[in-house]
Protein backbone atom coordinates (compact mmCIF):
# COMPACT_ATOMS: atom_id res chain seq x y z
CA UNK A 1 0.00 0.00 0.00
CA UNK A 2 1.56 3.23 -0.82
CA UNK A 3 2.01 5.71 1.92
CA UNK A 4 0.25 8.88 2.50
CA UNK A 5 2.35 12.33 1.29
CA UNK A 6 1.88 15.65 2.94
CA UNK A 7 2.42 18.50 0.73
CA UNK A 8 4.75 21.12 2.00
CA UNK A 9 5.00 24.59 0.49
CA UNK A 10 7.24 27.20 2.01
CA UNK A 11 7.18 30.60 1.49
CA UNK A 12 9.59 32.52 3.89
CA UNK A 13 9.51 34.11 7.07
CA UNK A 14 11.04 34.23 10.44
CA UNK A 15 11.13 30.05 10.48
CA UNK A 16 13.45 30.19 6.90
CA UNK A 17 15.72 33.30 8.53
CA UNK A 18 19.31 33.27 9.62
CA UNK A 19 21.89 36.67 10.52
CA UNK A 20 23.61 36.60 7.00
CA UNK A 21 25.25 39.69 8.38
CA UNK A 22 22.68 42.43 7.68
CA UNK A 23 20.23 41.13 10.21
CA UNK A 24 17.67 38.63 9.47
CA UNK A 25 16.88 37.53 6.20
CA UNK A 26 15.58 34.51 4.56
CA UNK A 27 18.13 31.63 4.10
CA UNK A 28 17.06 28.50 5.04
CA UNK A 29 15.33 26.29 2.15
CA UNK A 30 12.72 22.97 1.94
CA UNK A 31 15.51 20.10 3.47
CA UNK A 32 16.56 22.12 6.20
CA UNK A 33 13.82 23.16 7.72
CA UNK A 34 12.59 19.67 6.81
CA UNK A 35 15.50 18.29 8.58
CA UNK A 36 14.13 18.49 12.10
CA UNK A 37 10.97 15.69 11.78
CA UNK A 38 11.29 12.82 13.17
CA UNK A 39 11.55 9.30 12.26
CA UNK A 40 8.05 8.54 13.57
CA UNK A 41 7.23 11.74 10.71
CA UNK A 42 9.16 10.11 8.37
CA UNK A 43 8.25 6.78 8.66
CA UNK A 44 3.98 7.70 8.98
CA UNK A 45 4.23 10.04 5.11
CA UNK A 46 6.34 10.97 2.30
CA UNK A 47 6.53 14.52 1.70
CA UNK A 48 5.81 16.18 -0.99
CA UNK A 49 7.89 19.63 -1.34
CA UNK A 50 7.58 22.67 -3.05
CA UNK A 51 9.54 26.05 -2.61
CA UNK A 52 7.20 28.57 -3.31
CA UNK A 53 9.08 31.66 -2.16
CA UNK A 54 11.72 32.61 0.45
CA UNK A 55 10.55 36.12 1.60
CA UNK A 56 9.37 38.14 4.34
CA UNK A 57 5.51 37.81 4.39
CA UNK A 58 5.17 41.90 4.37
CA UNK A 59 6.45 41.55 0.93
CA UNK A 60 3.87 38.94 -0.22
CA UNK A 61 1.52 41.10 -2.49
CA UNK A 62 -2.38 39.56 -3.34
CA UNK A 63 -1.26 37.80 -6.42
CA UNK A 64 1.08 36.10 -4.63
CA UNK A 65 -1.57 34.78 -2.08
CA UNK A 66 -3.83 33.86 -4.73
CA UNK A 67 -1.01 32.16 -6.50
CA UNK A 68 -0.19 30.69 -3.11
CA UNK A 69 -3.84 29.52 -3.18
CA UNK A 70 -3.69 27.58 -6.65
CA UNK A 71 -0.78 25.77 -5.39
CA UNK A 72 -2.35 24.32 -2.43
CA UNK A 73 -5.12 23.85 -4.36
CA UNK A 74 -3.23 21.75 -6.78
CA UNK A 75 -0.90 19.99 -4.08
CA UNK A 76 -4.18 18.74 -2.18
CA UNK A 77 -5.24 17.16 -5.62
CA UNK A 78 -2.75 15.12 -5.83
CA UNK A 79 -2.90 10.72 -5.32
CA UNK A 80 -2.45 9.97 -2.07
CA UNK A 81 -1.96 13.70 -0.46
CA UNK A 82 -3.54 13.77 2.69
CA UNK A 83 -2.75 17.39 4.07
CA UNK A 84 -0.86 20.47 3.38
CA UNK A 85 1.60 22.28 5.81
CA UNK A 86 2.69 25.66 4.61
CA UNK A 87 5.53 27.48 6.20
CA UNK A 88 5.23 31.30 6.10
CA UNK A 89 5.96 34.55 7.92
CA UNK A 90 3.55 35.26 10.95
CA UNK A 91 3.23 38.68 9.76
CA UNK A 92 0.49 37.98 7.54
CA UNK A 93 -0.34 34.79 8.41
CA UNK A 94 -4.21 35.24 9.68
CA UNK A 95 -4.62 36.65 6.40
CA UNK A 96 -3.14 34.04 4.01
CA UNK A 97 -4.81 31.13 6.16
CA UNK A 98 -8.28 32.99 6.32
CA UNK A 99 -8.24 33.75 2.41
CA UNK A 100 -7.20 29.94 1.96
CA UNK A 101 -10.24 28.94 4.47
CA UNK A 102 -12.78 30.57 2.09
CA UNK A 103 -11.26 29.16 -0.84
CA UNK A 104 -9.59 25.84 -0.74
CA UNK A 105 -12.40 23.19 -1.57
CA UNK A 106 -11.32 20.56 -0.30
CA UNK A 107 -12.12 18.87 2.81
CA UNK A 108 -8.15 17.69 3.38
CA UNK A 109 -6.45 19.91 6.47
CA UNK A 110 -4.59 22.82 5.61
CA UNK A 111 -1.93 23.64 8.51
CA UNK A 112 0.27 27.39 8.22
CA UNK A 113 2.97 27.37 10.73
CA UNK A 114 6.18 29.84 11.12
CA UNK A 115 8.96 30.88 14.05
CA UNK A 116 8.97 34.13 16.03
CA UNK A 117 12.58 33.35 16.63
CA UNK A 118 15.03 33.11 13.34
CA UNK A 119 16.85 29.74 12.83
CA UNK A 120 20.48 30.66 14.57
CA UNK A 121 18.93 32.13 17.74
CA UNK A 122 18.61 30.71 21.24
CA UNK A 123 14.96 29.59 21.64
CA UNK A 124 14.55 28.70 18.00
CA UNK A 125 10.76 27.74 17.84
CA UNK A 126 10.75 26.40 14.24
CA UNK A 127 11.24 22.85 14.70
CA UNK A 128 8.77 22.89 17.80
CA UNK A 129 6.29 24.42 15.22
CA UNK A 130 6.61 22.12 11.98
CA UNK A 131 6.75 18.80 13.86
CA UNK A 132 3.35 20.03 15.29
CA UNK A 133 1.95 21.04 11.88
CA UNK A 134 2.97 17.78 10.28
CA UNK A 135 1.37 15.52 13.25
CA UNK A 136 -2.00 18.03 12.94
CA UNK A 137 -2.03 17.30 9.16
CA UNK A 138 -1.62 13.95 9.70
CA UNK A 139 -4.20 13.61 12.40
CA UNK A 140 -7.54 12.14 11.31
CA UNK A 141 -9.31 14.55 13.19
CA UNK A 142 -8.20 17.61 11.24
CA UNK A 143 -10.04 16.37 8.29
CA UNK A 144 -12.93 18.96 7.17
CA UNK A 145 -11.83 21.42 9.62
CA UNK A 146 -10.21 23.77 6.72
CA UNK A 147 -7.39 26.22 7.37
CA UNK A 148 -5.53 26.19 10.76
CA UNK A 149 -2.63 27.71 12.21
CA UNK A 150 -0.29 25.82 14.84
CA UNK A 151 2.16 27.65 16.27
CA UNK A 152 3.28 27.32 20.18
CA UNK A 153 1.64 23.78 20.61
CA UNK A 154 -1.92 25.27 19.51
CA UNK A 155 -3.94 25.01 17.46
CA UNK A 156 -6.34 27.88 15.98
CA UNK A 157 -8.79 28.06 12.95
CA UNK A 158 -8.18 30.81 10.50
CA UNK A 159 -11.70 32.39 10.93
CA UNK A 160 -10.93 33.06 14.52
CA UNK A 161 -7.07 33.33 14.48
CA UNK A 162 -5.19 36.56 15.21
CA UNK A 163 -1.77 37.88 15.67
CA UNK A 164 -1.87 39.61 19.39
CA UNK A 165 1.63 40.33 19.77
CA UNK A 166 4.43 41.47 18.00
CA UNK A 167 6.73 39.23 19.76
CA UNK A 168 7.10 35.98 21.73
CA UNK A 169 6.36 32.57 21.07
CA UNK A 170 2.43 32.46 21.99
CA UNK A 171 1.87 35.73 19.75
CA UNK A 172 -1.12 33.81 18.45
CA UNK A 173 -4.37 33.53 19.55
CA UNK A 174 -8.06 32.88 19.27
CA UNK A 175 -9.75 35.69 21.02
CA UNK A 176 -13.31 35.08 22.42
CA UNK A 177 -12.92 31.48 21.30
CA UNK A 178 -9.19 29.91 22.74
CA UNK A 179 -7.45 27.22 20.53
CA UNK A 180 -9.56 24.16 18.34
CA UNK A 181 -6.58 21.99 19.74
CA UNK A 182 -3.63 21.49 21.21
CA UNK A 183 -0.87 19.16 20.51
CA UNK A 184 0.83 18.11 23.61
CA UNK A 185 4.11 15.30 23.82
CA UNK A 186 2.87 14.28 20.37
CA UNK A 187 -0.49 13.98 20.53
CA UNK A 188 -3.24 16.22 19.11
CA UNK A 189 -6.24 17.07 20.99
CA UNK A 190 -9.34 18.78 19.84
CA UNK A 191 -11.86 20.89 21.28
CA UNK A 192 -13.87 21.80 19.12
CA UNK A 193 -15.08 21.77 15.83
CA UNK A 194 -16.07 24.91 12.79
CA UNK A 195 -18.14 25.07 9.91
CA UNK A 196 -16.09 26.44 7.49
CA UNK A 197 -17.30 29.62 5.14
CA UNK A 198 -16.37 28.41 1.72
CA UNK A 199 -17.18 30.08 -1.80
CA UNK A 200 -15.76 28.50 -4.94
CA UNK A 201 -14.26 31.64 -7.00
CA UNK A 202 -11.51 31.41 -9.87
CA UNK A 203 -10.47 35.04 -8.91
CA UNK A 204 -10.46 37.77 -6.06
CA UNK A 205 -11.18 41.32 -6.75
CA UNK A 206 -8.27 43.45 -5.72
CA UNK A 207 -9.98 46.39 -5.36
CA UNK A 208 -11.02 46.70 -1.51
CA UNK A 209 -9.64 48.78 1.04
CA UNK A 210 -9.71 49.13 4.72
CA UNK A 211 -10.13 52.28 6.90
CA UNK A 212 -10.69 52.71 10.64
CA UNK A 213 -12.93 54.67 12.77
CA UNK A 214 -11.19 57.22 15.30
CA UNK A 215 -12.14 59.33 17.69
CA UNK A 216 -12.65 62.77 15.76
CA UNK A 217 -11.49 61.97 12.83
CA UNK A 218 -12.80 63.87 9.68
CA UNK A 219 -14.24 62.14 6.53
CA UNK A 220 -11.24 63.36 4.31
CA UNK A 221 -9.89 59.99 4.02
CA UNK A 222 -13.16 58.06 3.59
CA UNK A 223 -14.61 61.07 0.62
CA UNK A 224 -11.40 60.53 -1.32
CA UNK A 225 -11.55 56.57 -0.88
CA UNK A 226 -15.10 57.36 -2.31
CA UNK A 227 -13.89 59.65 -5.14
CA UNK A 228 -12.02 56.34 -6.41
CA UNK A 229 -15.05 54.23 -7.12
CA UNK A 230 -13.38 51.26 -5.58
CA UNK A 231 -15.52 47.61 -5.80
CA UNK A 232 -15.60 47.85 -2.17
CA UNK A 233 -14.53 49.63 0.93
CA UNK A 234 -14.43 47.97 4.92
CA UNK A 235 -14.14 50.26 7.79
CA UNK A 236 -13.62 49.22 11.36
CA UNK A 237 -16.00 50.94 13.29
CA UNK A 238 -16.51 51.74 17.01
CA UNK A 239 -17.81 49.52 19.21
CA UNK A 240 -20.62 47.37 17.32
CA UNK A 241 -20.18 49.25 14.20
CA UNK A 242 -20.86 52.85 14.63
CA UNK A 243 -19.56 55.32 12.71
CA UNK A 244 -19.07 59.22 12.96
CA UNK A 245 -22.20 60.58 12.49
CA UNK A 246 -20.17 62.88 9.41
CA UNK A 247 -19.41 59.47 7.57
CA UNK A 248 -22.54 58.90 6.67
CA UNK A 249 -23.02 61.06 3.93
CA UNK A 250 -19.82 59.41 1.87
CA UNK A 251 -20.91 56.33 2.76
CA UNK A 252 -24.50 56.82 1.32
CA UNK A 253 -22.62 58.21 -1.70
CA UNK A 254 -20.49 55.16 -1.99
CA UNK A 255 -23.22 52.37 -1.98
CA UNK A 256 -25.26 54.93 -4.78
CA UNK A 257 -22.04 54.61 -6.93
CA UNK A 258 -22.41 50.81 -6.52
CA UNK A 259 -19.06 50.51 -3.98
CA UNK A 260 -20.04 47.77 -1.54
CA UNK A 261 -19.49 49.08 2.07
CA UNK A 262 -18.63 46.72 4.99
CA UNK A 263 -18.80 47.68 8.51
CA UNK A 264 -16.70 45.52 11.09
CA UNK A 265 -15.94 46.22 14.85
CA UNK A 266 -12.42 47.42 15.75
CA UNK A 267 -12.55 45.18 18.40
CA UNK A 268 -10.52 42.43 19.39
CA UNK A 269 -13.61 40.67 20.66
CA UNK A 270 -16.91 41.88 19.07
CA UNK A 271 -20.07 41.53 16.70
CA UNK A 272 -21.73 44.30 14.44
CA UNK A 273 -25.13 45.27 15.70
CA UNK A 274 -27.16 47.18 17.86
CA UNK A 275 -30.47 48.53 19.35
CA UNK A 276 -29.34 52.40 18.53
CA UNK A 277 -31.38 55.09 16.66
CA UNK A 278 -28.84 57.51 16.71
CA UNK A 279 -27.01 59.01 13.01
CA UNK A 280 -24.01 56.62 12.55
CA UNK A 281 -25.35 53.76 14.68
CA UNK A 282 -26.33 50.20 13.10
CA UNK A 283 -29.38 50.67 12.34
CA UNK A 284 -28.65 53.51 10.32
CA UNK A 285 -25.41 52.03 8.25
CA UNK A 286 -28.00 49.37 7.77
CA UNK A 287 -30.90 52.10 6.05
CA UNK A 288 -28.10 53.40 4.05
CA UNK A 289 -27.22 49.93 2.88
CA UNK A 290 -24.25 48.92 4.42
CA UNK A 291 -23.46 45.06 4.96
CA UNK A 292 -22.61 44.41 8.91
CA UNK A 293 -19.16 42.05 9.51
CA UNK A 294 -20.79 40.42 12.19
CA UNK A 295 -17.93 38.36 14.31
CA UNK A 296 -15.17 39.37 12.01
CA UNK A 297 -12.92 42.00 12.56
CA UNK A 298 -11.85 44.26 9.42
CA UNK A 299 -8.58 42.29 8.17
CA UNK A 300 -10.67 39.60 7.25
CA UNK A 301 -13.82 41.02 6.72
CA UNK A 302 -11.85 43.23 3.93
CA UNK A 303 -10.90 39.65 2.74
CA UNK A 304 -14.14 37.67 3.03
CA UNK A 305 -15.41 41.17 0.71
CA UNK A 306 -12.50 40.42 -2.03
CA UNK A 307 -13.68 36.80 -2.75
CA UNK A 308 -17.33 37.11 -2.52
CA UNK A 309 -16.65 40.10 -5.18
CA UNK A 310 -14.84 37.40 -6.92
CA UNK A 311 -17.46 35.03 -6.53
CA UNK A 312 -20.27 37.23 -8.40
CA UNK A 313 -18.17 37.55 -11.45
């Protein structure tokens, strides 16, 4: 019987960095940061490699997500593949794995893991970090749960996953929800299980932007956003989704011109909505014909915006 493969894709990041010198930079490739699994790893799957990039993920533009997206899409396909584990730069991570969750149709686990420590420093959390990925991917459990990331011996799904610190090894988390799983002395354990939010599209539409609500801030920003005619514009509003009562009128003018306007929370923990009657509140972004975010915040309701654009074409 042949055995099962995992596809692995790496793009870059913090895991693939060394000090050439100049400070971090990307270095490492496929076999050495494939070096570190062990022979229980080896012996349970093949793998599968393919170097899709060696960069920082700040550099990683949309085409190269989408890109990133056909070749999972095309690894997952293949005889015998039972998961994908994709190495990348936490920087951007929630948002590749979220834009991966909507659009990768098959029911085989996706796993993105990375390092907030680079490869030649004390602490090194990159072979912690893809030994967990590959045993998640390999679990029979993480079948139909879509897009995850594992990073610090947890395990979070893309919808809910976030970046909440800039540094240190448990900079990821699940706010308002905790972790789907946990892999502890080389076992997985889940907790609990998500429907996923998938739309089959062939493209995304590029053209969506993101803006946040402050405290006094004018609607300079927002009119010339407007003056654009983009396909669609997010902003992260206070609390459940208000607005200044002065962005209203730019926002009415952007749903006339046919721009579809998203209103998320700012945040961390939240849902759009209200009971307000009030100029700016829900219930008036709603009249005007604004679409609430509900649970998600503006990252990936901006996203979620860009493929179901994509979706309608």
């Amino acid at each position: 019987m042949a055995k099962v493969k995992i596809a692995v894709i790496t793009t870059g990041g913090t895991i693939a960095m060394r000090d050439e010198g100049r400070g971090g930079v990307p270095a490492l490739g496929p076999e050495e940061l494939l070096a570190c699994l062990p022979a229980d790893l080896r012996e349970a799957a093949r793998v599968d490699v393919e170097a899709f990039s060696n960069v920082p993920s700040n550099h990683l533009t949309l085409n190269q997500m989408w890109q990133l997206r056909k070749a999972v899409v095309d690894r997952l396909g293949r005889l015998y593949v039972c998961g994908a584990v994709v190495t990348h730069g936490t920087d951007t991570m929630e948002e590749t794995a979220y834009l991966l969750d909507l659009t990768v149709p098959s029911e085989r686990p996706v796993v993105l893991t990375g390092a907030m420590c680079r490869a030649d420093e004390e602490g090194y959390d990159g072979v912690r970090n893809v030994v967990d990925a590959f045993r998640v991917a390999l679990d029979p459990g993480a079948r139909g749960r879509g897009t995850m990331i594992v990073m610090n011996g947890e395990i979070h799904a893309a919808r809910y996953a976030v970046k909440v610190k800039s540094h240190g090894l448990d900079a990821f988390a699940s706010p308002g929800r905790g972790p789907m799983g946990r892999v502890v002395g080389g076992q997985v354990y889940w907790y609990w299980h998500v429907e996923r939010d998938m739309l089959p599209v062939r493209e995304i539409e590029p053209d969506v932007h993101l803006i946040k609500a402050t405290v006094g801030a004018p609607d300079t920003l927002l009119r010339l956003l407007v003056q654009q005619r983009p396909r669609g514009i997010v902003i992260e509003g206070f609390g459940g989704g208000r607005v200044p009562p002065g962005w209203m009128e730019p926002i009415r003018e952007a749903v006339s011109q046919g721009t579809v306007v998203v209103v998320a929370s700012r945040c961390p923990v939240g849902h759009t909505g209200d009971e307000y009657g009030y100029p700016g509140a829900c219930r008036d972004l709603e009249r005007a014909g604004v679409v609430l975010a509900g649970e998600l915040s503006g990252l990936k309701a901006r996203l979620k915006l860009m493929v179901a654009l994509g979706h309608r074409e």
